[in-house]
C-alpha atoms as a PDB file:
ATOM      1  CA  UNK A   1       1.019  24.712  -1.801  1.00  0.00           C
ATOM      2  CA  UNK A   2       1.624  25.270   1.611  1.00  0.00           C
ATOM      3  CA  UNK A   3       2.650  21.963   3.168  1.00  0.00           C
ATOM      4  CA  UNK A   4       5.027  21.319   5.534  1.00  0.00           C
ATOM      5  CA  UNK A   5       7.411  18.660   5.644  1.00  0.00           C
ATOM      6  CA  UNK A   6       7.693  16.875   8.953  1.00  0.00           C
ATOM      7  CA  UNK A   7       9.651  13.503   8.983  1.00  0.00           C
ATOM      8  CA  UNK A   8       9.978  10.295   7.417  1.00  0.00           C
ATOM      9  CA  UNK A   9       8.078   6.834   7.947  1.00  0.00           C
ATOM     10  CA  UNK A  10      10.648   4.344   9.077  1.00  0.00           C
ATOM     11  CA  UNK A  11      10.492   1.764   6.208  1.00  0.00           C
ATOM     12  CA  UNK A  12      12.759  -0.608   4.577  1.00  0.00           C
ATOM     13  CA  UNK A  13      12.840   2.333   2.069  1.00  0.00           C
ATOM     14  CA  UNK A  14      12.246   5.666   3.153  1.00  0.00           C
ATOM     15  CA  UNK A  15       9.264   7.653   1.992  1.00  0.00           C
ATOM     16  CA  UNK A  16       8.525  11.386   2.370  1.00  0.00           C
ATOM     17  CA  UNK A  17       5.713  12.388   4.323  1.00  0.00           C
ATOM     18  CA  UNK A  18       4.329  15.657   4.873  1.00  0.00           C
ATOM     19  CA  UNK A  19       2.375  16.757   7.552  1.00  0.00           C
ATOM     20  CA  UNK A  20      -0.243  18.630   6.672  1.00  0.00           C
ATOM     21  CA  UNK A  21      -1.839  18.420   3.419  1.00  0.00           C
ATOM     22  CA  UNK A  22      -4.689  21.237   1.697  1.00  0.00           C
ATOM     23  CA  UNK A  23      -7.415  19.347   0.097  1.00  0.00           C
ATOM     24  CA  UNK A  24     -10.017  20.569  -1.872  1.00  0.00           C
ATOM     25  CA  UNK A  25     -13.465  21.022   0.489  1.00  0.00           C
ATOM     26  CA  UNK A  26     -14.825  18.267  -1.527  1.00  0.00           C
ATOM     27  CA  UNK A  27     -12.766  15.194  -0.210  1.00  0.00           C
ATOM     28  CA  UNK A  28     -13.669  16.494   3.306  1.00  0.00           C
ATOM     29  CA  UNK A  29     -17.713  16.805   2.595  1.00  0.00           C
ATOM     30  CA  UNK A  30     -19.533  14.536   5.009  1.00  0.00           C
ATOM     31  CA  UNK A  31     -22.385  14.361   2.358  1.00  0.00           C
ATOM     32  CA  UNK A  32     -26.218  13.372   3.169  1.00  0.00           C
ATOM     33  CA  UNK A  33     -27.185   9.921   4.119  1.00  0.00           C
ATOM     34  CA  UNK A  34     -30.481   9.723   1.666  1.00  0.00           C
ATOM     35  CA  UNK A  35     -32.241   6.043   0.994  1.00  0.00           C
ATOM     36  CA  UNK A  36     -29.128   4.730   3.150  1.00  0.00           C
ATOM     37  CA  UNK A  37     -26.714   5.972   0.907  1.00  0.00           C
ATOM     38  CA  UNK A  38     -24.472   9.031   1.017  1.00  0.00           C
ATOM     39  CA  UNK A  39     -24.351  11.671  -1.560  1.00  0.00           C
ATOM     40  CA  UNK A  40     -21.783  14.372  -1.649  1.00  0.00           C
ATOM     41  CA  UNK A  41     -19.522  12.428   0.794  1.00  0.00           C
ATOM     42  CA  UNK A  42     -15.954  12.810   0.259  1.00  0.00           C
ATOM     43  CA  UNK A  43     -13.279   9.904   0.024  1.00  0.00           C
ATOM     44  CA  UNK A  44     -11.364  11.039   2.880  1.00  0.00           C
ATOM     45  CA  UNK A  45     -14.311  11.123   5.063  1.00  0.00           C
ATOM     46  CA  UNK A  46     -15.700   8.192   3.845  1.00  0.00           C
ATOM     47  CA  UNK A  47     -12.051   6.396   4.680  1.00  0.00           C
ATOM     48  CA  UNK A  48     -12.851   6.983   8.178  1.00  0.00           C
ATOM     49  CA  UNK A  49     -12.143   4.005  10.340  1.00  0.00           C
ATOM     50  CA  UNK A  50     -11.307   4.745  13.903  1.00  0.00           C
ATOM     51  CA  UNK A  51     -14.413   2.969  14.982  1.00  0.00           C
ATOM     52  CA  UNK A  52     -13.777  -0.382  12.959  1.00  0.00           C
ATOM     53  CA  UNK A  53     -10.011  -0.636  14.051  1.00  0.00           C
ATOM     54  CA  UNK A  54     -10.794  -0.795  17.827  1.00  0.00           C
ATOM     55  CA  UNK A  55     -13.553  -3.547  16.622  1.00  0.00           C
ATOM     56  CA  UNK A  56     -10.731  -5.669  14.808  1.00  0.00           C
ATOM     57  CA  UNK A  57     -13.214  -4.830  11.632  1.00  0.00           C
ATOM     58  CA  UNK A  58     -11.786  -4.872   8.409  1.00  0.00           C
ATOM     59  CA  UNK A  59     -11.225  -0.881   7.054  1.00  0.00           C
ATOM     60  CA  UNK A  60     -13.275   1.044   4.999  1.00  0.00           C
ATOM     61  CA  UNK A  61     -11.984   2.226   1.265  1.00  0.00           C
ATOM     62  CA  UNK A  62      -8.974   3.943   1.970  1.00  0.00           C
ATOM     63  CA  UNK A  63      -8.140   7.146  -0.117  1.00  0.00           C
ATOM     64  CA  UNK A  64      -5.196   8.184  -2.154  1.00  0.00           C
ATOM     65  CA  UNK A  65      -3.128  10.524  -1.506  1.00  0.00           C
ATOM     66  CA  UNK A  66       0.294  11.688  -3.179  1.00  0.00           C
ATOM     67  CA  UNK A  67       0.544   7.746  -4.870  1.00  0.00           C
ATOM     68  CA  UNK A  68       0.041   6.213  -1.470  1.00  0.00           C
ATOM     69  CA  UNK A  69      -2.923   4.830   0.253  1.00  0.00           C
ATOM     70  CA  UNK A  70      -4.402   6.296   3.415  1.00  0.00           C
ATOM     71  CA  UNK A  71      -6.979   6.070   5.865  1.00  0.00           C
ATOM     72  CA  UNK A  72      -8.898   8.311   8.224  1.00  0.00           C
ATOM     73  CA  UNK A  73      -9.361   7.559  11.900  1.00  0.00           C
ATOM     74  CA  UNK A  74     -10.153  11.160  13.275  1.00  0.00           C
ATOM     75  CA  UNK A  75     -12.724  13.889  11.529  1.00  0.00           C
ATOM     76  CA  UNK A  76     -13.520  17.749  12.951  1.00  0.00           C
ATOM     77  CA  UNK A  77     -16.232  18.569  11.505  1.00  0.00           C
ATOM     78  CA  UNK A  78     -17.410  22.412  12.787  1.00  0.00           C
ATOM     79  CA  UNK A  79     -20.554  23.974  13.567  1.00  0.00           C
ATOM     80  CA  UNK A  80     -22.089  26.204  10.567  1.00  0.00           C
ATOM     81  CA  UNK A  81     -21.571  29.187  12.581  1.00  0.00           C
ATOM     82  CA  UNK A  82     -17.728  28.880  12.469  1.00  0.00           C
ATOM     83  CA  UNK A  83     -15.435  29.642  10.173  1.00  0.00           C
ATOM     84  CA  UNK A  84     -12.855  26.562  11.210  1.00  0.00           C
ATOM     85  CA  UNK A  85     -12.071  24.480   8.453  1.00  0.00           C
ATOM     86  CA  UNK A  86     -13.084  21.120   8.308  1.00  0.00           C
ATOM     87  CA  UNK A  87      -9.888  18.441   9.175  1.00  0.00           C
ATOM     88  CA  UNK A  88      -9.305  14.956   9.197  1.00  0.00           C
ATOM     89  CA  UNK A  89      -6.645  12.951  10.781  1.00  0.00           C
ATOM     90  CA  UNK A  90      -4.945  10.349   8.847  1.00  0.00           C
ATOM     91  CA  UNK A  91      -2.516   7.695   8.683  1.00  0.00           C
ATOM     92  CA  UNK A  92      -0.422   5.551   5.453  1.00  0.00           C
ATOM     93  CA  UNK A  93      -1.216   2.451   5.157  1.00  0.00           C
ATOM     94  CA  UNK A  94       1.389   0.076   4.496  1.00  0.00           C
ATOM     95  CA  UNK A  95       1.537  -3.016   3.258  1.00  0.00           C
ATOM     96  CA  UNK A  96       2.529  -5.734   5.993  1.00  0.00           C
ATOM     97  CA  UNK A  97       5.123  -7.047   3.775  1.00  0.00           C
ATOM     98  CA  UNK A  98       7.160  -3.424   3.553  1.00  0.00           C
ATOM     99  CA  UNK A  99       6.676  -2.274   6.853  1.00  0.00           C
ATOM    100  CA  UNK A 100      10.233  -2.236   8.703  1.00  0.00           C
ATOM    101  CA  UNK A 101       9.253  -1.949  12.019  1.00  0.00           C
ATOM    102  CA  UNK A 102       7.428  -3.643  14.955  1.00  0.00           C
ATOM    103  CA  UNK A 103       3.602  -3.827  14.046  1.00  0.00           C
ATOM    104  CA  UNK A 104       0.683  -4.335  16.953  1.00  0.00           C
ATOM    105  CA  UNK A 105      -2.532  -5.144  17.503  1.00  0.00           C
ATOM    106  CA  UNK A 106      -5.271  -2.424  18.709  1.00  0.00           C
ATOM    107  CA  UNK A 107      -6.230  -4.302  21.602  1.00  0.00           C
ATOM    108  CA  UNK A 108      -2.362  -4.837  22.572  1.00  0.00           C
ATOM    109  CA  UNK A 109      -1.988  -1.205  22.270  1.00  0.00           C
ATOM    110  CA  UNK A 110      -4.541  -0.522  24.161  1.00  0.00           C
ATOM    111  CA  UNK A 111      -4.459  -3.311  27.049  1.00  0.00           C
ATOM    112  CA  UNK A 112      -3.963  -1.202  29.796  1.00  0.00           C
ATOM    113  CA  UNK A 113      -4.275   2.579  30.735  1.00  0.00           C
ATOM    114  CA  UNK A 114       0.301   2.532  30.542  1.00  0.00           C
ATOM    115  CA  UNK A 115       0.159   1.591  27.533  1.00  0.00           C
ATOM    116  CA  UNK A 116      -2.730   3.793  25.920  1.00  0.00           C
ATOM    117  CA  UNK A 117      -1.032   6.743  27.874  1.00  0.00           C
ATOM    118  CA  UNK A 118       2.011   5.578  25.457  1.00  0.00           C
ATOM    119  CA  UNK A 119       0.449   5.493  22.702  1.00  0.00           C
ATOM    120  CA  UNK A 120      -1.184   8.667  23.230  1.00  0.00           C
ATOM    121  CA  UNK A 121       2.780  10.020  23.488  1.00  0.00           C
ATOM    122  CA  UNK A 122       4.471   8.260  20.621  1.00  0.00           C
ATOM    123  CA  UNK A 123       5.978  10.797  18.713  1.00  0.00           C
ATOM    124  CA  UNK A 124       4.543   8.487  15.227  1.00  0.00           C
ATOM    125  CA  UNK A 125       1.095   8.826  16.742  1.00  0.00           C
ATOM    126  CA  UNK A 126      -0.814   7.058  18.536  1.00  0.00           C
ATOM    127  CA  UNK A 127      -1.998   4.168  15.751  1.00  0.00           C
ATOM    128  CA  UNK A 128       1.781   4.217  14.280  1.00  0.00           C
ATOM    129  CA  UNK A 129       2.417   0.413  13.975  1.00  0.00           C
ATOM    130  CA  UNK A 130      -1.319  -0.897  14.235  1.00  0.00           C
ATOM    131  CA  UNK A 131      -2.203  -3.387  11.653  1.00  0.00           C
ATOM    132  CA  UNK A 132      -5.520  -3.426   9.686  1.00  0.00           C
ATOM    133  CA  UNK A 133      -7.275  -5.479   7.338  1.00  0.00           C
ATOM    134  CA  UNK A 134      -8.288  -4.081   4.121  1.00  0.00           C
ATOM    135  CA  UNK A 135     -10.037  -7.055   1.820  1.00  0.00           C
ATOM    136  CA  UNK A 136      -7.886 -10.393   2.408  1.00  0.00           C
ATOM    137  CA  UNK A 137      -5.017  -7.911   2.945  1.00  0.00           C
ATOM    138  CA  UNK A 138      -2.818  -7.050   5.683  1.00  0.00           C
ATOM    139  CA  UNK A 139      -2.192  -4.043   6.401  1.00  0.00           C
ATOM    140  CA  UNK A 140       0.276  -1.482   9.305  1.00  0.00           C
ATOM    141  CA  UNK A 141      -0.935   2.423   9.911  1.00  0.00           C
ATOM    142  CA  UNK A 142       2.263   4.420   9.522  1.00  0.00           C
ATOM    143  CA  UNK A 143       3.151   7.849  11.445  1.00  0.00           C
ATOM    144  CA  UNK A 144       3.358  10.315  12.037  1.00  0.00           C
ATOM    145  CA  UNK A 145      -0.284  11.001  11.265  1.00  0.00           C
ATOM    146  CA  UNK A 146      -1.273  13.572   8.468  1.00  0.00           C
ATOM    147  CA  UNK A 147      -3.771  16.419   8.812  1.00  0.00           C
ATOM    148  CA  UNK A 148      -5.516  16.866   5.836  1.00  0.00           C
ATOM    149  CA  UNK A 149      -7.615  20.357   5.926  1.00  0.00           C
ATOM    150  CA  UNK A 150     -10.054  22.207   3.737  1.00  0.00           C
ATOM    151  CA  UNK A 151      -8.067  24.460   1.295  1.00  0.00           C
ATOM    152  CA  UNK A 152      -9.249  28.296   1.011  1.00  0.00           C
ATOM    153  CA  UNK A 153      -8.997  27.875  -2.700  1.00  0.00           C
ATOM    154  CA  UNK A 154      -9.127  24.771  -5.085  1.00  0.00           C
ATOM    155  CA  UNK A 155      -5.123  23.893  -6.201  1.00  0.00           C
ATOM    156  CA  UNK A 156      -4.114  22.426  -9.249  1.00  0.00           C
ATOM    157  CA  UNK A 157      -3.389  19.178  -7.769  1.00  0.00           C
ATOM    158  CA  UNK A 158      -6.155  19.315  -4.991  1.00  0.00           C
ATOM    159  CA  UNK A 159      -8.707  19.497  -8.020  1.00  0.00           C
ATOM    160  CA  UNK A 160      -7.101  17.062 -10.324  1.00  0.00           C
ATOM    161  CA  UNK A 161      -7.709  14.158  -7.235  1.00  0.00           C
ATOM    162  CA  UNK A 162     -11.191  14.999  -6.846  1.00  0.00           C
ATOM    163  CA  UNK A 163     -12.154  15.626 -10.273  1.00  0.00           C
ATOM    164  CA  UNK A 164     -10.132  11.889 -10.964  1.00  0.00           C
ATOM    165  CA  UNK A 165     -12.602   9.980  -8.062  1.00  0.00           C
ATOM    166  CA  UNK A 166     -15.528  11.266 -10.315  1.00  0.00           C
ATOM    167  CA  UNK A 167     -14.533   8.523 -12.894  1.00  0.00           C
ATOM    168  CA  UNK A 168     -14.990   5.750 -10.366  1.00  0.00           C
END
């Protein structure tokens, strides 16, 4: 694969992040919405939450990733008469409990036009340190954020993930 390693999230222990990941096309696929459910959509769209966290709603399903959990907050998704790839925009989510730094609330992050300017600078993104709700659960969006794009071929690993969310 062709990933490149970035940085480090800054945990009680550390844990390797990369930056940007090659998925198979099929964890990207928006799918169709058909009898108000969607067919064909893939779990790292479906993880999309950007509009629930700025609504203090609980998350949707996060995905997995690499043996950690993650969640989607931005999606491009381009027009059929390019040849982009499809990319999403994702943070880790870590439990409360293990997160070593300072964790804040949306609407505190967002409280003023200083402070989204900020946040739009952090160098761990600008959701780095947000806590969600997943469930009962409490959760903190680590940075940096990961781009997760459409691989030009299917990998080994890439394949094995989607192939595995068929036996849910």
């Amino acid at each position: 694969m062709d990933d490149e390693i970035i940085t480090t999230c800054p945990l009680e222990f550390i844990i390797e992040t990369r930056n940007v990941f090659h998925v198979d096309p099929l964890r990207l696929a928006s799918g169709d919405l058909v009898n108000d459910d969607w067919l064909g959509r893939g779990d790292i769209n479906a993880s999309y939450s950007g509009d629930r966290i700025g609504e203090r709603k609980p998350i949707r399903r996060p995905f997995e990733w690499q043996g950690s959990l993650w969640v989607c907050v931005g999606m491009v998704l381009p027009g059929r008469d390019t040849n982009k790839p499809i990319e999403a925009t994702a943070y880790r989510l870590i439990p409360k409990r293990f997160f070593g730094g300072k964790s804040i609330d949306y609407a505190e992050r967002t409280a003023t036009e200083d402070l989204c300017a900020a946040a739009r600078n952090d160098s761990m993104g600008f959701y780095h340190g947000v806590a969600v709700k997943r469930g009962k659960e409490e959760f903190i969006l680590c940075g940096p954020p990961a781009l997760f794009v459409q691989a030009k071929h299917n990998t080994a690993s890439s394949s094995s993930s989607a192939s595995q969310l068929t036996l849910f």
